[in-house]
PDB file of N, CA and C in Angstrom:
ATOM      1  N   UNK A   1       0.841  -1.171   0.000  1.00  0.00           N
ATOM      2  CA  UNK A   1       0.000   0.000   0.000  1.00  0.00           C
ATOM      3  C   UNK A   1       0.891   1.240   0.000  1.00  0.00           C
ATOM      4  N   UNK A   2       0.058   2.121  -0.958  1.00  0.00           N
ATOM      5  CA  UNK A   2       1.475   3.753  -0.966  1.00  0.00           C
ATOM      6  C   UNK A   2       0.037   4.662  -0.658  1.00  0.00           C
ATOM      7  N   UNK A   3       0.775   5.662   0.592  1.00  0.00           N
ATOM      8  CA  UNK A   3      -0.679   6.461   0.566  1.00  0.00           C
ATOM      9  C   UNK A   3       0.484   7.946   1.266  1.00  0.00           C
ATOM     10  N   UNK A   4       0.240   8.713   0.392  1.00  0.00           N
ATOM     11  CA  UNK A   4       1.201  10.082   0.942  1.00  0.00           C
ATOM     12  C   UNK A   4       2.542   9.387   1.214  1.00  0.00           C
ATOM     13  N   UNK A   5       3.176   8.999   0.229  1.00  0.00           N
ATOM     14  CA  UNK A   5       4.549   8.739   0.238  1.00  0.00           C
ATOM     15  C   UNK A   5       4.926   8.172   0.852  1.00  0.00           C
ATOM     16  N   UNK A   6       4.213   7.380   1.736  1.00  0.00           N
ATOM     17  CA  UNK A   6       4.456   5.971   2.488  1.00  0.00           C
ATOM     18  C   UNK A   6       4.211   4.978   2.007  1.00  0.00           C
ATOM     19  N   UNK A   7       4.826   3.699   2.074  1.00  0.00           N
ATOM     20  CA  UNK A   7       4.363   2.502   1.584  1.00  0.00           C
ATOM     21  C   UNK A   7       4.349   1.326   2.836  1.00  0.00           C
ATOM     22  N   UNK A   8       3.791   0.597   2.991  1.00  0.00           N
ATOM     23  CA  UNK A   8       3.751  -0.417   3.645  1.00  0.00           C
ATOM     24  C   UNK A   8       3.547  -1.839   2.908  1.00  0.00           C
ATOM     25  N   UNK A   9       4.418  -3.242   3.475  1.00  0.00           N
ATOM     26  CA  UNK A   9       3.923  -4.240   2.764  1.00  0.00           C
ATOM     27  C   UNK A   9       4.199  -5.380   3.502  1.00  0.00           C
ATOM     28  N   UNK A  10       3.201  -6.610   3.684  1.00  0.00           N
ATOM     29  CA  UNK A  10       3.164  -7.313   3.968  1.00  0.00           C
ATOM     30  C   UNK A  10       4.063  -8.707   3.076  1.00  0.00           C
ATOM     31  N   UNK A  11       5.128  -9.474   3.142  1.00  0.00           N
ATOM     32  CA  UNK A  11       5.186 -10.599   2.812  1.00  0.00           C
ATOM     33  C   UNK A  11       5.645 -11.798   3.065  1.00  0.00           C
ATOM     34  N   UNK A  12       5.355 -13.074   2.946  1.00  0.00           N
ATOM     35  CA  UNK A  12       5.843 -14.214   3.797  1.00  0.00           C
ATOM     36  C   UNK A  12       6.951 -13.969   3.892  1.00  0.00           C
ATOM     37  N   UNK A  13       7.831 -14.684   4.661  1.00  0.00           N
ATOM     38  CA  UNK A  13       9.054 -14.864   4.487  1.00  0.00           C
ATOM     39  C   UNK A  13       9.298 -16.477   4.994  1.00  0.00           C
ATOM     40  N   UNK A  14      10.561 -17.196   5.025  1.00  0.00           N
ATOM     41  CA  UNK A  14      11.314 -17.922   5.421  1.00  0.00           C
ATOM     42  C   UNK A  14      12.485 -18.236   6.210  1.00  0.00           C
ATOM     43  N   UNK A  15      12.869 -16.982   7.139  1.00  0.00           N
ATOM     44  CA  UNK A  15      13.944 -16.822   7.338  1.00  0.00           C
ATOM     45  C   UNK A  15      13.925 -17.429   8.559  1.00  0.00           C
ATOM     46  N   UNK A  16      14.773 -17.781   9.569  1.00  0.00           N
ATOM     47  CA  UNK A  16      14.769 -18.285  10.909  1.00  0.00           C
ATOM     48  C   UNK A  16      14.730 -17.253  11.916  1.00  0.00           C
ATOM     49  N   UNK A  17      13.557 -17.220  12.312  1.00  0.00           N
ATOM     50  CA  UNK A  17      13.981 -16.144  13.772  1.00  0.00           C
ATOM     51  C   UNK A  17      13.369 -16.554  15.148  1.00  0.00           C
ATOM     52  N   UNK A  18      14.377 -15.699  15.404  1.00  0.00           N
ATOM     53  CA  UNK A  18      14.263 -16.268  17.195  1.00  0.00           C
ATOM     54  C   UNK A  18      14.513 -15.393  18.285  1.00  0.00           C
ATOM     55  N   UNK A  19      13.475 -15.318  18.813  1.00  0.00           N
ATOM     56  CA  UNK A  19      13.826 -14.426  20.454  1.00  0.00           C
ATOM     57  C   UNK A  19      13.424 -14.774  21.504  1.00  0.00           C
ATOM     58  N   UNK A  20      14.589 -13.715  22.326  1.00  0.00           N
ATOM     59  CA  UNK A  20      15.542 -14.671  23.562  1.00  0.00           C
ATOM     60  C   UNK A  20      14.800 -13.576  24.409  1.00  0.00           C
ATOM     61  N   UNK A  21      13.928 -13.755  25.789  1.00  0.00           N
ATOM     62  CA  UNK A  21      14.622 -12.791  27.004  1.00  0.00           C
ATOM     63  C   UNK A  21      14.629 -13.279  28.234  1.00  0.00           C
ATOM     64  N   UNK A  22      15.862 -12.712  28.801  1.00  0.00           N
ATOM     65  CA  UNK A  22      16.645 -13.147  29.802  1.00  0.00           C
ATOM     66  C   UNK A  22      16.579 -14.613  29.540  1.00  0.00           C
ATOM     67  N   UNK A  23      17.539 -14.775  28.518  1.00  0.00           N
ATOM     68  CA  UNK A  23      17.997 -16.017  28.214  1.00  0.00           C
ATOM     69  C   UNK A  23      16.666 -17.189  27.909  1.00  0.00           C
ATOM     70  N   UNK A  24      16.013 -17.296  27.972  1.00  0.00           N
ATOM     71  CA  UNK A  24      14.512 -18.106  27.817  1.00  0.00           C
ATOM     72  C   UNK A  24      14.147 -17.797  26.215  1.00  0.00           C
ATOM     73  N   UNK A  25      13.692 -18.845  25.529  1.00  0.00           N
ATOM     74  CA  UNK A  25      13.397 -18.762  23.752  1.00  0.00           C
ATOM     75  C   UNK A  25      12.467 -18.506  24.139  1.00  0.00           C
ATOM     76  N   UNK A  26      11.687 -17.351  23.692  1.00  0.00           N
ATOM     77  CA  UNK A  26      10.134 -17.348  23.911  1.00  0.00           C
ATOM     78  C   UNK A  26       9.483 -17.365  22.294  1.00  0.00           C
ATOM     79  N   UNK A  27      10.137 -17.287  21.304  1.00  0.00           N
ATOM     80  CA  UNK A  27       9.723 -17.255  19.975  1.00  0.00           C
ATOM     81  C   UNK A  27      10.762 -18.505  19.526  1.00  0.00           C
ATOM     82  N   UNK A  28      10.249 -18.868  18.001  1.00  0.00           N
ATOM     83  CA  UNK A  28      11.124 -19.086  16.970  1.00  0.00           C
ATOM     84  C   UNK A  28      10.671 -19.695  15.807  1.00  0.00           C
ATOM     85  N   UNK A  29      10.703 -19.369  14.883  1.00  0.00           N
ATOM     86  CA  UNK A  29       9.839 -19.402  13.451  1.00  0.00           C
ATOM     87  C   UNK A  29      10.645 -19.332  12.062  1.00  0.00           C
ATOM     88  N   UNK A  30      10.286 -20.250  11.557  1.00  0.00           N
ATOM     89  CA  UNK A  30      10.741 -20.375  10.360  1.00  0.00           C
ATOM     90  C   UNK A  30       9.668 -19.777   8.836  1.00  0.00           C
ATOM     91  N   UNK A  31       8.500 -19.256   9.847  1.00  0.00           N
ATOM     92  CA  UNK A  31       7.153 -18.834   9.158  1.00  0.00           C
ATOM     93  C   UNK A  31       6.905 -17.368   9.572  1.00  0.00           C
ATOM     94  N   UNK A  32       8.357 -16.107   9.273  1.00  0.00           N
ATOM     95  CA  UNK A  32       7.600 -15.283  10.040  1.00  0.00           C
ATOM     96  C   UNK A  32       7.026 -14.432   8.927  1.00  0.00           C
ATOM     97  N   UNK A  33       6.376 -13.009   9.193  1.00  0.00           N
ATOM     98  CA  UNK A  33       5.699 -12.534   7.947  1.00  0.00           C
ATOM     99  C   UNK A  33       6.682 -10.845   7.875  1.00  0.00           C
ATOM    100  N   UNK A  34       7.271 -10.365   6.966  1.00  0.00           N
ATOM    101  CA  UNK A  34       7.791  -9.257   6.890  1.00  0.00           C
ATOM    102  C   UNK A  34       7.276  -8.118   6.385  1.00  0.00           C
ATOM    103  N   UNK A  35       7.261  -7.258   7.060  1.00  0.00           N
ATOM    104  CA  UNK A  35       6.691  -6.124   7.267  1.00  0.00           C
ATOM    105  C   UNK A  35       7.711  -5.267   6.347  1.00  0.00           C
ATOM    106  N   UNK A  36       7.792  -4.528   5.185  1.00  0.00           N
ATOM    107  CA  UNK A  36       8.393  -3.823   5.024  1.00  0.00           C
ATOM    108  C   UNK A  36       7.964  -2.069   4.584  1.00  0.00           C
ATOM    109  N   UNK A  37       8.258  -0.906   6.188  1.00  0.00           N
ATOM    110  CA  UNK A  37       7.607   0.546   5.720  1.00  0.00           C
ATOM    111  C   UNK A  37       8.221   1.434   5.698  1.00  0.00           C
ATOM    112  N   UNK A  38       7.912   2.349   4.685  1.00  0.00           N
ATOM    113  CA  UNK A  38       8.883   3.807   5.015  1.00  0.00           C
ATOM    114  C   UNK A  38       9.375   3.796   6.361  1.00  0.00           C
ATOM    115  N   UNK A  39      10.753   4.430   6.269  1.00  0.00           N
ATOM    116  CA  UNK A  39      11.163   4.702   7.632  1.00  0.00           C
ATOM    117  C   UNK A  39      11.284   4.156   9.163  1.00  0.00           C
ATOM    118  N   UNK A  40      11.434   2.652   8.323  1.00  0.00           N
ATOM    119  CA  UNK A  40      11.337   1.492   9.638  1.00  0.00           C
ATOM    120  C   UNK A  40      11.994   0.658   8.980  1.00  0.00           C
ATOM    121  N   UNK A  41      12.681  -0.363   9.877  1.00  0.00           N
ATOM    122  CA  UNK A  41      13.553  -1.128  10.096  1.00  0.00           C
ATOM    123  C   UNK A  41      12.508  -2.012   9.493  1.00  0.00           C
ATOM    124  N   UNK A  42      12.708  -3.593   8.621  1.00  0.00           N
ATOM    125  CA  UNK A  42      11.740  -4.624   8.578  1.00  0.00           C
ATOM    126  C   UNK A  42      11.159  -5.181   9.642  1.00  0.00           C
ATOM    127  N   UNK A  43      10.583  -5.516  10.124  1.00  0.00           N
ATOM    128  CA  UNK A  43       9.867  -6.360  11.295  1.00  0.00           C
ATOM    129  C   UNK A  43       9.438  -7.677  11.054  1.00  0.00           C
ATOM    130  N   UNK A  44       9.374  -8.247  11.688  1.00  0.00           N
ATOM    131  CA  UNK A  44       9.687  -9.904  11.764  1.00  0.00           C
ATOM    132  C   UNK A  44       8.666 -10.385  12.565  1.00  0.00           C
ATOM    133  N   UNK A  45       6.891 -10.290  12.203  1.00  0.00           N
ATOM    134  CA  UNK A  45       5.633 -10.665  12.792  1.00  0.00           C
ATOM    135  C   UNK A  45       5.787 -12.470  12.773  1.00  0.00           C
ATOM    136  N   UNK A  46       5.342 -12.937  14.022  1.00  0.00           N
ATOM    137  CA  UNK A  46       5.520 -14.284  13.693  1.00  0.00           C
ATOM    138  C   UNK A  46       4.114 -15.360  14.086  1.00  0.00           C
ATOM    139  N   UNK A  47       3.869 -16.153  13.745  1.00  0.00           N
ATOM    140  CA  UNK A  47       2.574 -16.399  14.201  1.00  0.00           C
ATOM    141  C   UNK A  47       2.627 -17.171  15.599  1.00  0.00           C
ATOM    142  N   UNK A  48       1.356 -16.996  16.385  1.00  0.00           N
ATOM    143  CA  UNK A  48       1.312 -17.448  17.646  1.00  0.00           C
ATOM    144  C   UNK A  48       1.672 -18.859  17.790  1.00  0.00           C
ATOM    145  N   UNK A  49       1.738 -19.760  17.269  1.00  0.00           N
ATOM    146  CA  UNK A  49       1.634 -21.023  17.116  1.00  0.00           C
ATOM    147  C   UNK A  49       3.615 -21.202  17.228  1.00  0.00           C
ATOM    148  N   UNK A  50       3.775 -20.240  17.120  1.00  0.00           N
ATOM    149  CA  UNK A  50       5.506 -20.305  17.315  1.00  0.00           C
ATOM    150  C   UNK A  50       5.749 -19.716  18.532  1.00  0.00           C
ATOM    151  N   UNK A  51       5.609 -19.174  19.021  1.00  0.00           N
ATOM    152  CA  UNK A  51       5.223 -17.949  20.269  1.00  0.00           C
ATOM    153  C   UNK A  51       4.995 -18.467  21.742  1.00  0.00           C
ATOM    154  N   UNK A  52       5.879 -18.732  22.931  1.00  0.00           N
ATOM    155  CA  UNK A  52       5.291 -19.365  24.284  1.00  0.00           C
ATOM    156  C   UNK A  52       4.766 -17.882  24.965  1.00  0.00           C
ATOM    157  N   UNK A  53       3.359 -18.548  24.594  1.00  0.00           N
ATOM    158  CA  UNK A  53       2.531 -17.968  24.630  1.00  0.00           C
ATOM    159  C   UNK A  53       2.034 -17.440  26.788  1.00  0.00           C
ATOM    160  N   UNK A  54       2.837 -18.969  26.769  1.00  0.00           N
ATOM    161  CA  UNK A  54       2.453 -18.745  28.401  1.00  0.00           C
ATOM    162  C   UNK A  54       3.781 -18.144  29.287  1.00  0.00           C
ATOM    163  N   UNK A  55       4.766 -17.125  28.794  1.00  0.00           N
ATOM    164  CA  UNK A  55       5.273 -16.388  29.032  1.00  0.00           C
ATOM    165  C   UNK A  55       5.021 -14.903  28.696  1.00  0.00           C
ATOM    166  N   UNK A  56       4.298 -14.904  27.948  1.00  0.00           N
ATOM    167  CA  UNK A  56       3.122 -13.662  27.761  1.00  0.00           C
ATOM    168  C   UNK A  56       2.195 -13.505  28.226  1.00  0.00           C
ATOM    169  N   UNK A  57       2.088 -12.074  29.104  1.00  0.00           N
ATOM    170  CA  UNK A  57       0.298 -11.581  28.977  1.00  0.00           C
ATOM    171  C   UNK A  57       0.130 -10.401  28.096  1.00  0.00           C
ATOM    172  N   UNK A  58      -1.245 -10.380  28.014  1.00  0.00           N
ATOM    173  CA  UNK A  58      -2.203  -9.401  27.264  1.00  0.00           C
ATOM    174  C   UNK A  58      -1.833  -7.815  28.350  1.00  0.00           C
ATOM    175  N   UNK A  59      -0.924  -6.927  27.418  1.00  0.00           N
ATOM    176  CA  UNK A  59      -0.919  -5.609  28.370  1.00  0.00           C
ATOM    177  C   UNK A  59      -2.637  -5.355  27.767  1.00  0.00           C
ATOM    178  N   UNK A  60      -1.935  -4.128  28.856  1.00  0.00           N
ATOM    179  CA  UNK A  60      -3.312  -2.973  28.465  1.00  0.00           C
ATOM    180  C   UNK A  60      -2.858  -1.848  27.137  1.00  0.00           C
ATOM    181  N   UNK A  61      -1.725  -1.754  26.741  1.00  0.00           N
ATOM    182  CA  UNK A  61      -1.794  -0.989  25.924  1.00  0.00           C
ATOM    183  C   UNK A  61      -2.151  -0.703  24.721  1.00  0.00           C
ATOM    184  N   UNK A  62      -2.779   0.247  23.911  1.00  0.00           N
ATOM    185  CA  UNK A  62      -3.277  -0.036  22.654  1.00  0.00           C
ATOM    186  C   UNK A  62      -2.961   1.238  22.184  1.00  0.00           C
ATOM    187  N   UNK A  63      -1.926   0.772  20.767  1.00  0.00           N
ATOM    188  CA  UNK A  63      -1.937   1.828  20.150  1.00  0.00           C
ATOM    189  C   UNK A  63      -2.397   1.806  18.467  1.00  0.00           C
ATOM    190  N   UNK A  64      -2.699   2.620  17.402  1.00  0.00           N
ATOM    191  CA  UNK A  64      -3.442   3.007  16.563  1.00  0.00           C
ATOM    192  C   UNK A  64      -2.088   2.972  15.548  1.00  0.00           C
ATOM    193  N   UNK A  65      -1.777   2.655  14.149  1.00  0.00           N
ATOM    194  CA  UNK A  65      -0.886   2.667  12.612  1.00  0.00           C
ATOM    195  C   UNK A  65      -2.334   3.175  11.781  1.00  0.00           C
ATOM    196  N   UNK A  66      -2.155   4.609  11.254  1.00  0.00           N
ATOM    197  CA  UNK A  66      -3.010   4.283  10.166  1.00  0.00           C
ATOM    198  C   UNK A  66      -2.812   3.344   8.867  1.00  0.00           C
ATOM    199  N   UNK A  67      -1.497   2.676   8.863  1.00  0.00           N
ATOM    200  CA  UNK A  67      -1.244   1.849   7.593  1.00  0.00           C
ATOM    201  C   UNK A  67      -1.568   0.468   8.087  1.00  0.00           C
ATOM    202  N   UNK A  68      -1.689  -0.069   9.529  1.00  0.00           N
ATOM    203  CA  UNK A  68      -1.912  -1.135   9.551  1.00  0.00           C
ATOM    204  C   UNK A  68      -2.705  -1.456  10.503  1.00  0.00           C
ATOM    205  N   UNK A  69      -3.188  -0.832  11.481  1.00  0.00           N
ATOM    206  CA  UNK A  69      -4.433  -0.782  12.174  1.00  0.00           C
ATOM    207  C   UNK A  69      -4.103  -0.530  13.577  1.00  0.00           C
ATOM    208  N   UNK A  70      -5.362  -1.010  14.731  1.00  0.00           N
ATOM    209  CA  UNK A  70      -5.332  -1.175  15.773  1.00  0.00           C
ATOM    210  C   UNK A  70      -4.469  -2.047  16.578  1.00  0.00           C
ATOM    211  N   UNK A  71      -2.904  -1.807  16.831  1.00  0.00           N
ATOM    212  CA  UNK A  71      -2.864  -2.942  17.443  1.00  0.00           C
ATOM    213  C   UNK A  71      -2.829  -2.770  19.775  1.00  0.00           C
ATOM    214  N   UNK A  72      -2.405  -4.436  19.764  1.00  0.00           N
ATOM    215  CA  UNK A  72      -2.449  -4.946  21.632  1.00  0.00           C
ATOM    216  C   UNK A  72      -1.074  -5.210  21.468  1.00  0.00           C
ATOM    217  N   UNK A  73      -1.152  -4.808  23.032  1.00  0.00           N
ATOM    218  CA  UNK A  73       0.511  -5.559  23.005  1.00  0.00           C
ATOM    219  C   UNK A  73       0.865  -6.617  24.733  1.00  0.00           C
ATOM    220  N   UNK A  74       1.780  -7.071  24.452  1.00  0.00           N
ATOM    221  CA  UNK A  74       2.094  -8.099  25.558  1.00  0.00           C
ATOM    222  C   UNK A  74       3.191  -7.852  26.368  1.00  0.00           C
ATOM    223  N   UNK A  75       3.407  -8.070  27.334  1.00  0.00           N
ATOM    224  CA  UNK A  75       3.832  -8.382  28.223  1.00  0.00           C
ATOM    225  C   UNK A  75       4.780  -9.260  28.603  1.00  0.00           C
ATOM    226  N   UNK A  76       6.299  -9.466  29.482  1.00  0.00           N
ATOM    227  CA  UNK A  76       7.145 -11.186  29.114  1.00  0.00           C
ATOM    228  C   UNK A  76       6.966 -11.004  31.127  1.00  0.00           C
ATOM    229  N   UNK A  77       6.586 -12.560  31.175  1.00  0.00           N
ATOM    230  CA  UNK A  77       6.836 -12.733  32.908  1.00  0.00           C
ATOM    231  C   UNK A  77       7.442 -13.747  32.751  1.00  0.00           C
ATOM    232  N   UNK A  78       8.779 -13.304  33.891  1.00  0.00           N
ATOM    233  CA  UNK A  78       9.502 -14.234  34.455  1.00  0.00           C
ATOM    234  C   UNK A  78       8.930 -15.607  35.395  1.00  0.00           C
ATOM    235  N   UNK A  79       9.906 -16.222  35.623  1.00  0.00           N
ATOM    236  CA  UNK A  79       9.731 -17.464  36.493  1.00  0.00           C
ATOM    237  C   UNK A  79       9.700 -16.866  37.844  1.00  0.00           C
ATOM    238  N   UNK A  80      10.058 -15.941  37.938  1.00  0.00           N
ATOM    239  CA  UNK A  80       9.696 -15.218  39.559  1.00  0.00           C
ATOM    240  C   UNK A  80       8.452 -14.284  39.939  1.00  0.00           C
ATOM    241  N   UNK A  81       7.918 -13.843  38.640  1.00  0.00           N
ATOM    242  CA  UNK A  81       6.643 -12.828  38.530  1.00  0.00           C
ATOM    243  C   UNK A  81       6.937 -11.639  38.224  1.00  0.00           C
ATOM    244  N   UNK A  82       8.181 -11.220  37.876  1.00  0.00           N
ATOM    245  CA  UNK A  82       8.474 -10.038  37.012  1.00  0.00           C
ATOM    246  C   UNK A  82       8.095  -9.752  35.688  1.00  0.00           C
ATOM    247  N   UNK A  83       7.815  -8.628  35.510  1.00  0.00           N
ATOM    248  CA  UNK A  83       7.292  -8.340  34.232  1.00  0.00           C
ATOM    249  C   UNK A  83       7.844  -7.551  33.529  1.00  0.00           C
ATOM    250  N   UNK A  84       8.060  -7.419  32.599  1.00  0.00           N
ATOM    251  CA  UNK A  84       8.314  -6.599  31.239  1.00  0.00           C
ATOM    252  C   UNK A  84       7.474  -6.141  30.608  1.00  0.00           C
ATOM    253  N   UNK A  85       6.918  -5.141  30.744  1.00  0.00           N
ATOM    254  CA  UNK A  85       5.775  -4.315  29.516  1.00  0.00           C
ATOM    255  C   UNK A  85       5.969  -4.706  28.113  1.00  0.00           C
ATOM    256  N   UNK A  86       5.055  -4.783  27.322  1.00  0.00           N
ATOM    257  CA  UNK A  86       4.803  -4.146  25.743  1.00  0.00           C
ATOM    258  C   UNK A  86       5.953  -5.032  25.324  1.00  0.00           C
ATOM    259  N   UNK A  87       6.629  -6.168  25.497  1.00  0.00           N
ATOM    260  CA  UNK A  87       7.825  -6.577  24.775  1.00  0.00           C
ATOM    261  C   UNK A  87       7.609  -6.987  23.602  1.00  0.00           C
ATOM    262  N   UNK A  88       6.542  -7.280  23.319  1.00  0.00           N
ATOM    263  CA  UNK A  88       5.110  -7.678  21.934  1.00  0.00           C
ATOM    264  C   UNK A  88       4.411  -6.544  21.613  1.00  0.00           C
ATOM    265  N   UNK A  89       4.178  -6.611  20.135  1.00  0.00           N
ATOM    266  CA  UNK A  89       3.092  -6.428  19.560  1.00  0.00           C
ATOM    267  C   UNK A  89       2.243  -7.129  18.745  1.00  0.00           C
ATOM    268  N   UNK A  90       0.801  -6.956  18.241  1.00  0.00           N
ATOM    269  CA  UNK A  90       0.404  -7.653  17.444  1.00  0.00           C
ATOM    270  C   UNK A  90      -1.062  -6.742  16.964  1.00  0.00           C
ATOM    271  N   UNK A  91      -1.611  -7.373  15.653  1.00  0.00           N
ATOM    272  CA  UNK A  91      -2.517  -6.648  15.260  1.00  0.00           C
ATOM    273  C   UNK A  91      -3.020  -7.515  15.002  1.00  0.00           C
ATOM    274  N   UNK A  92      -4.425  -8.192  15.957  1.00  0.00           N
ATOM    275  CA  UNK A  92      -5.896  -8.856  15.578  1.00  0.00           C
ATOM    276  C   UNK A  92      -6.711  -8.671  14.419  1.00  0.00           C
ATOM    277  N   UNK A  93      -7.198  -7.516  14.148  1.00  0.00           N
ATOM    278  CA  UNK A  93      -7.817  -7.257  12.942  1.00  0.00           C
ATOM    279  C   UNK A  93      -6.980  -6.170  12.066  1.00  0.00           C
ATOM    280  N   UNK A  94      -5.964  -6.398  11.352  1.00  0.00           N
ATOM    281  CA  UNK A  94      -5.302  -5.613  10.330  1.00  0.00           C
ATOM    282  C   UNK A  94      -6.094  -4.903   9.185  1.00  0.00           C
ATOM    283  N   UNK A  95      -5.008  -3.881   8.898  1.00  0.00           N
ATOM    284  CA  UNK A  95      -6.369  -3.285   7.329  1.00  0.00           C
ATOM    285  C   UNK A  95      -5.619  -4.457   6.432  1.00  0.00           C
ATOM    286  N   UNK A  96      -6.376  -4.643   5.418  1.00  0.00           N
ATOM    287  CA  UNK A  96      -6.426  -5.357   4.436  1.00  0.00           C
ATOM    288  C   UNK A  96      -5.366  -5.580   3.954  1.00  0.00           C
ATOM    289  N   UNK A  97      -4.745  -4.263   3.245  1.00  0.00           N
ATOM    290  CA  UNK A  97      -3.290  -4.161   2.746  1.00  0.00           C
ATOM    291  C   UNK A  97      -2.426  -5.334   3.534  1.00  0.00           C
ATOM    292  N   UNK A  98      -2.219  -5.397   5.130  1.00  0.00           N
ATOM    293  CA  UNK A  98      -1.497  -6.061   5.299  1.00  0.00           C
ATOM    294  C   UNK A  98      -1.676  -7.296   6.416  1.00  0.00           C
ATOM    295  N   UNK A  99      -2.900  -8.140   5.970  1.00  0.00           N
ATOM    296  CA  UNK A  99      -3.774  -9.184   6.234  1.00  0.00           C
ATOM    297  C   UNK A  99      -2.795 -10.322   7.055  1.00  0.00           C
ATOM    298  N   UNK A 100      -1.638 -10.461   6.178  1.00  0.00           N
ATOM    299  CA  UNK A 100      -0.940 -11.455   6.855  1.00  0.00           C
ATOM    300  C   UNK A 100      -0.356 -11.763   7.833  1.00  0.00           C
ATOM    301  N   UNK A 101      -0.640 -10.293   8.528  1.00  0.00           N
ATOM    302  CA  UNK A 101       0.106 -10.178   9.798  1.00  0.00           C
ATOM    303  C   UNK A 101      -0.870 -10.492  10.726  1.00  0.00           C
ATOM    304  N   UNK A 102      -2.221 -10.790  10.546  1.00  0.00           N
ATOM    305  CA  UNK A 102      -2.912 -10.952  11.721  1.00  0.00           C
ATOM    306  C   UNK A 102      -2.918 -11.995  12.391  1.00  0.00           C
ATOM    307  N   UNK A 103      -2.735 -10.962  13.673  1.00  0.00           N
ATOM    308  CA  UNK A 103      -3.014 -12.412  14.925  1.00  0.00           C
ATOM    309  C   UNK A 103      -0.911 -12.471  15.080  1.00  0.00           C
ATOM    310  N   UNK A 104      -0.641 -12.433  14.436  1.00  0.00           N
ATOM    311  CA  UNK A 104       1.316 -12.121  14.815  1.00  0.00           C
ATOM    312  C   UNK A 104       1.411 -11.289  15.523  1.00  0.00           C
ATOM    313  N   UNK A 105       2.635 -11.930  16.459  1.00  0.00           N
ATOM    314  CA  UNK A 105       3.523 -11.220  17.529  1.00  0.00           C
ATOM    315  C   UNK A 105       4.805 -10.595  16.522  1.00  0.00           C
ATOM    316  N   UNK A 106       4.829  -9.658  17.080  1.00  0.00           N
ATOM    317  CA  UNK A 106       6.395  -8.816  16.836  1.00  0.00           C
ATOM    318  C   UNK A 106       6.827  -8.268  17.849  1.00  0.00           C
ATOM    319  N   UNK A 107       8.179  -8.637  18.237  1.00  0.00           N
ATOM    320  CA  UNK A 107       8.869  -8.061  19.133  1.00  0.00           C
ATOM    321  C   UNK A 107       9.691  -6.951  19.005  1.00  0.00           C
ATOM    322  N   UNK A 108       9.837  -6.319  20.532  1.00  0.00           N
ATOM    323  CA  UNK A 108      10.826  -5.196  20.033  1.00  0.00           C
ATOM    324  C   UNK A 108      12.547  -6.144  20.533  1.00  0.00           C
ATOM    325  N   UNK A 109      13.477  -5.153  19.516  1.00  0.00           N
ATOM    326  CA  UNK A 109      14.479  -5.641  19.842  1.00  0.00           C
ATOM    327  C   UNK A 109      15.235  -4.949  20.747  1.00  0.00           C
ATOM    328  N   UNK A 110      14.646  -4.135  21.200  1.00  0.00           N
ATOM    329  CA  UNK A 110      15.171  -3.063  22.269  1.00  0.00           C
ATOM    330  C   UNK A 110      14.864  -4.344  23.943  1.00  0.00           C
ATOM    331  N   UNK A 111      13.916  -4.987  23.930  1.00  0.00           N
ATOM    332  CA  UNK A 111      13.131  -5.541  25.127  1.00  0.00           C
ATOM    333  C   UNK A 111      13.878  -6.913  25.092  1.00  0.00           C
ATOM    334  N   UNK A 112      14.625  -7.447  23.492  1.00  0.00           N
ATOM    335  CA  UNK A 112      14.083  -9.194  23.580  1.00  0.00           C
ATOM    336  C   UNK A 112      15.345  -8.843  22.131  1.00  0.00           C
ATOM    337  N   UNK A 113      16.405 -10.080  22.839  1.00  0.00           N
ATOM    338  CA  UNK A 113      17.791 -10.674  21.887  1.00  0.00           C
ATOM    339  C   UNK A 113      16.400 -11.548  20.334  1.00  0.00           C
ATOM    340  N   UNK A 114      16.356 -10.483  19.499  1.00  0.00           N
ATOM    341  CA  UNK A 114      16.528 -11.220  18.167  1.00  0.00           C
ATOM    342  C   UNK A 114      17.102 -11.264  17.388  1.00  0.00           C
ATOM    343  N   UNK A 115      16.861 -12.757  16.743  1.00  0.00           N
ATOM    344  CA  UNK A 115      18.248 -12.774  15.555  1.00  0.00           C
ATOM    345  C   UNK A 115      17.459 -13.146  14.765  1.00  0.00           C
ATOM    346  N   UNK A 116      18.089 -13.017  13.366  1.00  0.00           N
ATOM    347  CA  UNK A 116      17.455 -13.860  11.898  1.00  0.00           C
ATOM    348  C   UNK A 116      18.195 -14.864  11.252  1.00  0.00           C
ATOM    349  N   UNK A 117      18.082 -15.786  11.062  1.00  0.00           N
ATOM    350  CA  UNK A 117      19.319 -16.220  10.070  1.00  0.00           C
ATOM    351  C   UNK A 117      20.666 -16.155  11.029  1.00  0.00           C
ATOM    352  N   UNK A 118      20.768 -16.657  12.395  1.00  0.00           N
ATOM    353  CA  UNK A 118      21.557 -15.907  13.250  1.00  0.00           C
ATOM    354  C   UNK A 118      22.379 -15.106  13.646  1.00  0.00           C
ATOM    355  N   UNK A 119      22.070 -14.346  12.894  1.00  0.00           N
ATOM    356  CA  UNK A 119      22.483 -12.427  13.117  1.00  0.00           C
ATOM    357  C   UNK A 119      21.652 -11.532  14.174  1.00  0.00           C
ATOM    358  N   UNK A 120      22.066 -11.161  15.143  1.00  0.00           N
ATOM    359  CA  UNK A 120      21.287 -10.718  15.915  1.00  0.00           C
ATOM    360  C   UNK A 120      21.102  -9.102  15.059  1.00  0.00           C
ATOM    361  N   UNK A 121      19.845  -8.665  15.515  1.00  0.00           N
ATOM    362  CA  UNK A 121      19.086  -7.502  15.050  1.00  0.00           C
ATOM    363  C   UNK A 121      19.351  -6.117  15.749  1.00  0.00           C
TER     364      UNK A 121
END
């Protein structure tokens, strides 16, 4: 999608990725979906089904992309009950343009060791 000199795009990929925090795999996918937009780094959405899911909760935060919609974001708890805010994102109902991402986690790499292809990010 190009709308005021932005573009956004959704497409499969194949690459291996994987993220780490505090040492614990909480991702890793060989199915993730790439995000590629003006003025951003690619992003590496991966589907839940790759995702330990039960090291995540549902934050409260919600923020608004007009190129790709509403998204939630998550949360990483430790084995002791510590938490990490927002270390996830994901977008449930995406706009159209970029469909494939729905229901994918993306992490930040600021929060959570990812690598691709094992190159860390």
């Amino acid at each position: 999608m190009v709308r005021a000199g932005h573009t956004v795009k959704a497409v499969a990929g194949a690459q291996h990725v994987r993220v780490e925090i505090d040492g614990r795999v909480v991702a890793e996918s060989r199915r993730p979906v790439l995000v590629h937009e003006t003025g951003m780094p690619v992003r590496y959405y991966l589907p839940p089904e790759d995702v330990a899911l039960d090291a995540l909760q549902p934050a409260d935060t919600r923020t608004h992309c007009p190129f790709k919609g509403d998204a939630s974001y998550w949360s990483y708890r430790d084995g002791a009950g510590r938490v990490t805010e927002d270390v996830a994102w994901a977008y449930p109902e995406p706009l159209a343009e970029v469909a494939l991402i729905k229901g994918h986690l993306c992490f930040y790499d600021t929060k959570a060791a990812v690598s691709v292809d094992g190159q860390a990010l």
